[in-house]
Protein backbone atom coordinates (compact mmCIF):
# COMPACT_ATOMS: atom_id res chain seq x y z
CA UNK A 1 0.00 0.00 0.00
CA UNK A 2 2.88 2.34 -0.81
CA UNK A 3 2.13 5.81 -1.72
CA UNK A 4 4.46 6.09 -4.51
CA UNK A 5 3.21 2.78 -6.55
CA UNK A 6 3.57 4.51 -10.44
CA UNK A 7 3.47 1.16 -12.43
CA UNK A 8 1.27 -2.21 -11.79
CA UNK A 9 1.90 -5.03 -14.22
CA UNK A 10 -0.04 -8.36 -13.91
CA UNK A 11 -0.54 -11.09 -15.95
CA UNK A 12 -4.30 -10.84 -16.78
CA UNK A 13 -7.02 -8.42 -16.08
CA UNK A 14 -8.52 -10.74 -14.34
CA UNK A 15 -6.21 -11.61 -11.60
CA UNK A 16 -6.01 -7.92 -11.03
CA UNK A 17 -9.61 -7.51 -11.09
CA UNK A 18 -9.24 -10.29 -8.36
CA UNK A 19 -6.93 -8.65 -5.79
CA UNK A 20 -9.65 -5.26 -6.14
CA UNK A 21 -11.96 -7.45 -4.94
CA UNK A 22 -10.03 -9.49 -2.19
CA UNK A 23 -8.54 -5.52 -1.23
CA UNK A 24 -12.34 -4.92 -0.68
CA UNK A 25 -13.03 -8.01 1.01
CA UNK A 26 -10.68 -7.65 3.62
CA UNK A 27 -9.92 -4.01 4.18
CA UNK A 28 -10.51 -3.35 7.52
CA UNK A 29 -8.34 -6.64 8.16
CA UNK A 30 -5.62 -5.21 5.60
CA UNK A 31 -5.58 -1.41 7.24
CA UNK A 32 -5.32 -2.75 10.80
CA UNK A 33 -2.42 -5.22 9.57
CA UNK A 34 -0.47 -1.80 8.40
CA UNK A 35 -1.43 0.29 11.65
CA UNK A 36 0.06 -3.01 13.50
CA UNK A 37 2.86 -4.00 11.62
CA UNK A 38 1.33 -7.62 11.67
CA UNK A 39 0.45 -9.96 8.32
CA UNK A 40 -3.32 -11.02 8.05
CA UNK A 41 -4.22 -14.48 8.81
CA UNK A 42 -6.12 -14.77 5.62
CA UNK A 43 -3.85 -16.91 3.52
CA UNK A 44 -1.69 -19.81 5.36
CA UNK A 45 1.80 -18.78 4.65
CA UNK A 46 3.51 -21.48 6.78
CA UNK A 47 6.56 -21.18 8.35
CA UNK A 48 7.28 -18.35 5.62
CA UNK A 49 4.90 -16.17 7.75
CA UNK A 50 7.45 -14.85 10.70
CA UNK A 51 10.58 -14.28 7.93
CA UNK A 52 7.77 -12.35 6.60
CA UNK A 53 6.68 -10.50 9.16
CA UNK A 54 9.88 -9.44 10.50
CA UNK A 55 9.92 -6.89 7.45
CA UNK A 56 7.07 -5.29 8.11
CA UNK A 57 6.64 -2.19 10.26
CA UNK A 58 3.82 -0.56 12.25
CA UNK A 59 2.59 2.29 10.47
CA UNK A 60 -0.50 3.80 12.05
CA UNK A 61 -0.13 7.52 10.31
CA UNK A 62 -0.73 5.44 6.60
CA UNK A 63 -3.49 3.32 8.56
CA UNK A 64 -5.05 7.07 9.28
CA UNK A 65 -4.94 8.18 5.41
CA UNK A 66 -5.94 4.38 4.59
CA UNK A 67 -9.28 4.48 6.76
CA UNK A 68 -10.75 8.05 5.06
CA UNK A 69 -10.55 6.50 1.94
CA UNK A 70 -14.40 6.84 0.40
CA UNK A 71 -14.24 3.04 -1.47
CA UNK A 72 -17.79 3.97 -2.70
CA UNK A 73 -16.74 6.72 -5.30
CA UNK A 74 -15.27 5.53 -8.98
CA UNK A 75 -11.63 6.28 -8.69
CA UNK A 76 -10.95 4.98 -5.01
CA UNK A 77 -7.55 3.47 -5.95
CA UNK A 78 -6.16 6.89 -7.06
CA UNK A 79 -6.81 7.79 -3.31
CA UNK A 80 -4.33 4.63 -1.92
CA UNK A 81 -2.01 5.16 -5.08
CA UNK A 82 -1.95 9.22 -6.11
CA UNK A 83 1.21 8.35 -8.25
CA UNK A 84 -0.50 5.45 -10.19
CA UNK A 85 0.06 5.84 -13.57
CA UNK A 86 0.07 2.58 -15.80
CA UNK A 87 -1.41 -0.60 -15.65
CA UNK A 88 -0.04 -3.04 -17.85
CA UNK A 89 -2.12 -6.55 -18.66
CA UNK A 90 -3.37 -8.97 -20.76
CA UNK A 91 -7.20 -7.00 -21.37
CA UNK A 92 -7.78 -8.47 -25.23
CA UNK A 93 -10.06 -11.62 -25.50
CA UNK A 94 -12.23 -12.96 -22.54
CA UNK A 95 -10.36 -10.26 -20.36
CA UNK A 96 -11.71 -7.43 -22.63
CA UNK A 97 -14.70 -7.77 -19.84
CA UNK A 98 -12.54 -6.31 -16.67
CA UNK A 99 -11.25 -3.55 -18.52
CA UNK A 100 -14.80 -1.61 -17.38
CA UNK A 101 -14.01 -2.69 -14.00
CA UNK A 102 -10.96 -1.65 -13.69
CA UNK A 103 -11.55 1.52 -14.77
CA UNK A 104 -14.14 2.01 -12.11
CA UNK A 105 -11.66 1.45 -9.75
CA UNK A 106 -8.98 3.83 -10.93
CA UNK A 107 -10.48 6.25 -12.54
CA UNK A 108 -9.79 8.20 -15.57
CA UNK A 109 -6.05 9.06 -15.53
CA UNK A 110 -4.15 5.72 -15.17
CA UNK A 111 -3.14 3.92 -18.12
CA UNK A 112 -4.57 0.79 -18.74
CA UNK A 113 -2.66 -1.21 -21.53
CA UNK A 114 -2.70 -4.22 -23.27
CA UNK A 115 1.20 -4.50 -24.09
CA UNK A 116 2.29 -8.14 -25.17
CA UNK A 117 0.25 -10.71 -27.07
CA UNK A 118 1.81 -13.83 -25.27
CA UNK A 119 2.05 -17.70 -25.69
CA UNK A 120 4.03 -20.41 -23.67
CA UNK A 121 5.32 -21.24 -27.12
CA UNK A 122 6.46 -17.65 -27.80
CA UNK A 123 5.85 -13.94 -27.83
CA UNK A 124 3.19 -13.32 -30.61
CA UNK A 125 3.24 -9.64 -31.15
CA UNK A 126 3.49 -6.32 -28.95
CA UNK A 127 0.54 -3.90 -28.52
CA UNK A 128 0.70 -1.26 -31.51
CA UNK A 129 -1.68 0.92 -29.40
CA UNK A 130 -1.78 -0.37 -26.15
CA UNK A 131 -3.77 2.30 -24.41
CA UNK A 132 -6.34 2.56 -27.01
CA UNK A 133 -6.93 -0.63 -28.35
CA UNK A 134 -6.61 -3.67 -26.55
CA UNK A 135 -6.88 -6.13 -29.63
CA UNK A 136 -4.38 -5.26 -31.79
CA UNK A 137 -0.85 -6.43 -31.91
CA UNK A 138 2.23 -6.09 -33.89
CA UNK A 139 3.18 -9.42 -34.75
CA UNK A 140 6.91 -10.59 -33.06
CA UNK A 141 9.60 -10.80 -35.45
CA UNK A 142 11.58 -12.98 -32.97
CA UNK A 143 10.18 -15.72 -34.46
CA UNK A 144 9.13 -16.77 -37.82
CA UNK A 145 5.12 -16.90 -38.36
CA UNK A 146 2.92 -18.24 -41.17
CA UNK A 147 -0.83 -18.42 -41.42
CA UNK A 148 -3.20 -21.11 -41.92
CA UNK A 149 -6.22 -19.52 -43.88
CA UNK A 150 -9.41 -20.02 -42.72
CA UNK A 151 -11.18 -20.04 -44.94
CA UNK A 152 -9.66 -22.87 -46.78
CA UNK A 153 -9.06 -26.87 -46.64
CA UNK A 154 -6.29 -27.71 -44.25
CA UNK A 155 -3.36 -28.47 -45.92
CA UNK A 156 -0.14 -26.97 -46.70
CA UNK A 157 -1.05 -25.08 -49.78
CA UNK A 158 -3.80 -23.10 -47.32
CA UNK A 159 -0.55 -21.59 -45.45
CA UNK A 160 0.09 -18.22 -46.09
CA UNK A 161 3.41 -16.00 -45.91
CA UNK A 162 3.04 -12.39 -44.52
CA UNK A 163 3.14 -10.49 -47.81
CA UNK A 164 0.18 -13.29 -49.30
CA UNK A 165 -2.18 -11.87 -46.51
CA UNK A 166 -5.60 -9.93 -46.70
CA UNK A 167 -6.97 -7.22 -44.41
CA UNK A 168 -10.18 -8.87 -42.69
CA UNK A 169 -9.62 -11.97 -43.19
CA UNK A 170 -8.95 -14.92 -40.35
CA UNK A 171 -6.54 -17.30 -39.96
CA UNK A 172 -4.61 -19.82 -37.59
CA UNK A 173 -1.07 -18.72 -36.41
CA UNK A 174 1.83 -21.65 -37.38
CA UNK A 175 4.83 -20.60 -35.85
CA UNK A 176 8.88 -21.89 -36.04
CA UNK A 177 10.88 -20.72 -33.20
CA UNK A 178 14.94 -20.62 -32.37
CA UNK A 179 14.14 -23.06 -29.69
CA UNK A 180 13.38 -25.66 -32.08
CA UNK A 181 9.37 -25.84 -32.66
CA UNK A 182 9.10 -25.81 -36.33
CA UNK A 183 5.59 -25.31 -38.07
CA UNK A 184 3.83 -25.37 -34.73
CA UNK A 185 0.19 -24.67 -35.19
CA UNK A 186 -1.08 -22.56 -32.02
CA UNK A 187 -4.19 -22.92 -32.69
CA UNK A 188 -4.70 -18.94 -32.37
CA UNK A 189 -7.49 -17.64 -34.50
CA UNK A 190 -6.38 -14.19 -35.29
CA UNK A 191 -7.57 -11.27 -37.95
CA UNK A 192 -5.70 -9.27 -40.04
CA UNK A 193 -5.88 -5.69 -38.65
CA UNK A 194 -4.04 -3.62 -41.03
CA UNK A 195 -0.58 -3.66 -41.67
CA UNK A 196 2.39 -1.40 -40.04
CA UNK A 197 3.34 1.32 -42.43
CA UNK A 198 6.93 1.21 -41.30
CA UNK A 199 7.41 -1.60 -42.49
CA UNK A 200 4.41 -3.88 -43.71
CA UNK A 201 4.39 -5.96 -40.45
CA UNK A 202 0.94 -7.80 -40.34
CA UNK A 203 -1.04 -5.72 -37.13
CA UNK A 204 -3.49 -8.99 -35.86
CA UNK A 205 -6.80 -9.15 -33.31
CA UNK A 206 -6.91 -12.46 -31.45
CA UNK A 207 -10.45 -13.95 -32.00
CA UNK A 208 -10.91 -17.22 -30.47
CA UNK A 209 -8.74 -20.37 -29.85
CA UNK A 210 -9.47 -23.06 -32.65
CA UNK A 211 -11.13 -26.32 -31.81
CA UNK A 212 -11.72 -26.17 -28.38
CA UNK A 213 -15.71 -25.57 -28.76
CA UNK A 214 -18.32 -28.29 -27.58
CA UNK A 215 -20.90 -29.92 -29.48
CA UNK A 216 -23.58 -32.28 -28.84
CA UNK A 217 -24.88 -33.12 -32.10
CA UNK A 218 -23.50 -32.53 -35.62
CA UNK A 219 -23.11 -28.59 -35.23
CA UNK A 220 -19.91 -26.66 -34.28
CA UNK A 221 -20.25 -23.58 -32.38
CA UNK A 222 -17.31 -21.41 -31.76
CA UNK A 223 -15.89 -19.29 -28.66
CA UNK A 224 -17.48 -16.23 -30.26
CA UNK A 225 -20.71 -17.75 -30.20
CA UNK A 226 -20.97 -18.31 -27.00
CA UNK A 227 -19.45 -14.68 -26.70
CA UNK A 228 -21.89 -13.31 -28.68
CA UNK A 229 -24.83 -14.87 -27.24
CA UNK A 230 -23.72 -14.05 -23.71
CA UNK A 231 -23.65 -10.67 -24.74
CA UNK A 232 -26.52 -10.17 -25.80
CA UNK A 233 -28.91 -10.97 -22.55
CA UNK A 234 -27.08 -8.13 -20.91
CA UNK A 235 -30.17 -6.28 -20.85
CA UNK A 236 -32.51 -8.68 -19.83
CA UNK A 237 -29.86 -10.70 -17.76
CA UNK A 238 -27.99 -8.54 -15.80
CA UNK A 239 -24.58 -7.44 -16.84
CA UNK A 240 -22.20 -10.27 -16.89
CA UNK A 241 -18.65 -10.35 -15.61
CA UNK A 242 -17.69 -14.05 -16.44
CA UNK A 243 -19.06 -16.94 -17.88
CA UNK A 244 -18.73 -20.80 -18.59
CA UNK A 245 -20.45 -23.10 -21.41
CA UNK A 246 -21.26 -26.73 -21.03
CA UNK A 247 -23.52 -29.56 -22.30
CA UNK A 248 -26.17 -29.60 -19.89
CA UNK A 249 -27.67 -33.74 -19.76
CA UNK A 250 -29.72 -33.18 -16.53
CA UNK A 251 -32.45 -33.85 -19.22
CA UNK A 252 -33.49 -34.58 -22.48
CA UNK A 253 -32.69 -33.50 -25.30
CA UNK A 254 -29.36 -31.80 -23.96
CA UNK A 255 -28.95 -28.55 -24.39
CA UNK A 256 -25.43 -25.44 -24.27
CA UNK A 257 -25.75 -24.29 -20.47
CA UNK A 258 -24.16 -21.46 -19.12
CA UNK A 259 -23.22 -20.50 -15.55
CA UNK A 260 -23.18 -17.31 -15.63
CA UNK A 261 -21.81 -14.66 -12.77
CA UNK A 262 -23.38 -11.06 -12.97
CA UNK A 263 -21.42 -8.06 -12.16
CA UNK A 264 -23.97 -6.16 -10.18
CA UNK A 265 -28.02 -7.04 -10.04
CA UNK A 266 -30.45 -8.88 -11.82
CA UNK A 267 -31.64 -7.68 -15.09
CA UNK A 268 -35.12 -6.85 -15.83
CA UNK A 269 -36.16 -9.57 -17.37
CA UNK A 270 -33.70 -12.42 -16.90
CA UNK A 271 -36.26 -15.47 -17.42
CA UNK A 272 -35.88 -14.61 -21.30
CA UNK A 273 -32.25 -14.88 -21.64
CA UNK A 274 -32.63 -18.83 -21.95
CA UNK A 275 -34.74 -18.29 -25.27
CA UNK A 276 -32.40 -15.19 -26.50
CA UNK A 277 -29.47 -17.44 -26.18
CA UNK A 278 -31.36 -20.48 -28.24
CA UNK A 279 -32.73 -17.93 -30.79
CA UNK A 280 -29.09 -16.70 -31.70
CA UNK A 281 -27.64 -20.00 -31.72
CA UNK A 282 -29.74 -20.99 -33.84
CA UNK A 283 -28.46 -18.19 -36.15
CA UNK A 284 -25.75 -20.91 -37.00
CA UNK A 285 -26.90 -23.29 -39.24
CA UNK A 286 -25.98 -26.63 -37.84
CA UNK A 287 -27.45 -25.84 -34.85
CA UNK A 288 -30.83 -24.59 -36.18
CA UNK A 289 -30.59 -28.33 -37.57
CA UNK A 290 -30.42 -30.10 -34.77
CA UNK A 291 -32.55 -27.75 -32.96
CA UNK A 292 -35.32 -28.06 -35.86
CA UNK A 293 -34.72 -32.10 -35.22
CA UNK A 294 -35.00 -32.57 -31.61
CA UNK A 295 -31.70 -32.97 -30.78
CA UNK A 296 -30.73 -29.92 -28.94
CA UNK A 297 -32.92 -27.99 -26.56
CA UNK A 298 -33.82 -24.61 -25.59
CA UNK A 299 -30.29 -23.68 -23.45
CA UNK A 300 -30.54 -23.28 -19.75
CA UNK A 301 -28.97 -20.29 -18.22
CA UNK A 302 -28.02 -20.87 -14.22
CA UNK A 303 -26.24 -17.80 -12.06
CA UNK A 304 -23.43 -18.34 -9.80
CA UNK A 305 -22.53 -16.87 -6.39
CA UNK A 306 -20.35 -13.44 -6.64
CA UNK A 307 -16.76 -14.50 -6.62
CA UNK A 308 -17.29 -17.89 -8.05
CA UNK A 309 -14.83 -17.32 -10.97
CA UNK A 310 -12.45 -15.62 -8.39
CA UNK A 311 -12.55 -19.27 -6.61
CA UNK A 312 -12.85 -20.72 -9.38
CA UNK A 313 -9.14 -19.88 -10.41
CA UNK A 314 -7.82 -20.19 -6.57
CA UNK A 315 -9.90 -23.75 -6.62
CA UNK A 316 -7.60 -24.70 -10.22
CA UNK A 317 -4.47 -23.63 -8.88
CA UNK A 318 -4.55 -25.96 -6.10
CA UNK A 319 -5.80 -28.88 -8.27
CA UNK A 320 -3.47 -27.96 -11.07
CA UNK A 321 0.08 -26.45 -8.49
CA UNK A 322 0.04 -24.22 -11.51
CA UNK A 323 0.60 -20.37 -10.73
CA UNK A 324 -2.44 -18.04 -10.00
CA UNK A 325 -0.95 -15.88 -13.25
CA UNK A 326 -1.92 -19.07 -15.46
CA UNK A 327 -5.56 -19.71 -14.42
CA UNK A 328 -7.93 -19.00 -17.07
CA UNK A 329 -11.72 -19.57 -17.10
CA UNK A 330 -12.45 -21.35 -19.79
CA UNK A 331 -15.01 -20.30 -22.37
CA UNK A 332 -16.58 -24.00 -22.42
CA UNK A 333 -15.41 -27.00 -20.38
CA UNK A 334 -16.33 -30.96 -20.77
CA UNK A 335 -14.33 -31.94 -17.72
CA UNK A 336 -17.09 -33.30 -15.23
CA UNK A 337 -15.07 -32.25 -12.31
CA UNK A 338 -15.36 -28.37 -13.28
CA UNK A 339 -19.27 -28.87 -14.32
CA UNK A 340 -19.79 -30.57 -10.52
CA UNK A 341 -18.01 -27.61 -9.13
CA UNK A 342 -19.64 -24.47 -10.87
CA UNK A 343 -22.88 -26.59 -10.34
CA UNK A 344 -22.34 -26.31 -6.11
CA UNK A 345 -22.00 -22.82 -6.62
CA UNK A 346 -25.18 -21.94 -8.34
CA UNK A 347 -27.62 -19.86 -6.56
CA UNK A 348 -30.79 -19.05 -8.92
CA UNK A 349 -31.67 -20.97 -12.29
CA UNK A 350 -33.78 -18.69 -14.84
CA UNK A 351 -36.30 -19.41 -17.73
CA UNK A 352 -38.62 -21.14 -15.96
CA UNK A 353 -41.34 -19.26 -18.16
């Protein structure tokens, strides 16, 4: 809680997003910790805790300054952090959602940019206007990338060098690094943004990650899909924060469900988002099919508990011992394990009309 923090960087929005909320959660426990000199018992830190703790000194003047702090008004963190300045994260994609959010929180002034367009496999491309836009990215010339067109049969004659590519137009990143991957396919969906007039370097949007959508009869529905269709029950729904797809088989014919947490109160009329859902899936053509056979239902739409996605990624990192900075929500999920889990944490089902 230093009063000359200028630069936050963090992974994704959404772990930052996170520690606003856990900061709320526990502030009274987190300002008496500082006028103390003591470390919460909110997290088990082990024997790490008294090394720790040792470092830490009572400061009850900050503790003072801390406690007049209005957490009500848009802008709050500016009062903690007047210096705050830039906030650098990962705010393209599925964390385009917290960018709202975290603007509440520190107002109008700070910087909130989407820098790096990163992979495990390799850096992708750098933000070409990082404050601005969000979604679009220089690609890397660290490594050597080619892309899979679309809109075409897989094969190798469907790859595509930089100079071969069109504005608009989507394809899947391949990519040969220096550390020996060679014709990797990502499976990164991107557009073509423009191009860089420096020097004709391809400017990309991420779109969606390829093949990783459910089904449940013959139809395919993508990441944006779901997006899309998520979207638009804002009004009716509630406005949502996060959100994960599934095939619900608690009854016949199954059907896409969504559990859904809302980032603030109910919509007006959330018992049609169900239909609104089913009516723009059905937009797609396979699904209108197997809608128009029987096979899929009308898709159920159940809320979760505020915080559930925050758990969510605290619940995965102890399953997984990966890092909190890896935990993603997925847009769908098959695995049983994560349906039984979001399915304890549901507190109201709609569309029972």
């Amino acid at each position: 809680m230093d009063q000359s923090l200028v630069f936050i960087r963090v992974t994704f929005a959404s772990v930052f997003y996170d520690a606003i909320r856990t900061l709320e959660q526990y502030w009274d426990v987190v300002v008496d910790a500082i006028e103390n000199g003591t470390i919460p018992d909110v997290f088990d830190l082990g024997r790490c805790k008294p090394y720790l703790e040792a470092q830490v000194k009572p400061n009850p003047d900050r503790a003072l300054e801390l406690r007049m702090v209005d957490r009500s008004v848009p802008g709050w963190l500016k009062d903690i952090w007047p210096l705050l300045t830039v906030i650098v994260t990962a705010a393209s994609g599925i964390y385009s959602t917290f960018t709202p959010k975290i603007r509440h929180s520190v107002g109008p002034s700070v910087d909130i940019q989407s820098y790096n367009y990163g992979a495990s496999e390799c850096l992708v491309g750098r933000g070409y206007d990082p404050v601005n836009d969000h979604n679009l990215f220089r690609i890397s010339n660290t490594e050597h990338f080619e892309y899979l067109d679309c809109a075409k049969v897989e094969s190798i004659q469907s790859l595509c060098q930089a100079w071969q590519l069109q504005h608009g137009k989507q394809y899947e990143l391949v990519v040969t690094t220096q550390d020996g991957l060679w014709r990797y396919r990502m499976g990164d969906i991107i557009e073509i943004g423009g191009f860089d007039p420096a020097d004709g370097q391809p400017l990309i949007r991420f779109i969606e990650r390829r093949g990783v959508a459910i089904r449940i009869a013959g139809e395919f529905l993508s990441e944006t899909m779901f997006k899309s269709a998520v979207h638009l029950v804002a009004e009716a729904l509630g406005s949502v924060l996060e959100f994960v797809t599934e095939v619900d088989d608690r009854k016949n014919p199954r059907r896409y469900g969504f559990f859904v947490e809302l980032d603030g109160e109910l919509g007006s009329h959330p018992d049609y988002a169900p239909r609104i859902i089913h009516d723009f899936l059905c937009t797609d053509p396979g699904y209108k099919k197997w809608a128009d056979y029987g096979r899929i239902g009308v898709s159920t739409v159940r809320l979760v508990a505020r915080g559930t996605f925050q758990e969510y990624r605290e619940w995965r990192m102890v399953v997984t011992g990966n890092p909190m900075g890896q935990m993603k929500v997925p847009i769908s999920t098959l695995d049983p394990a994560t349906k039984e889990w979001l399915a304890s944490k549901v507190v109201l089902e709609v569309g029972n009309l």
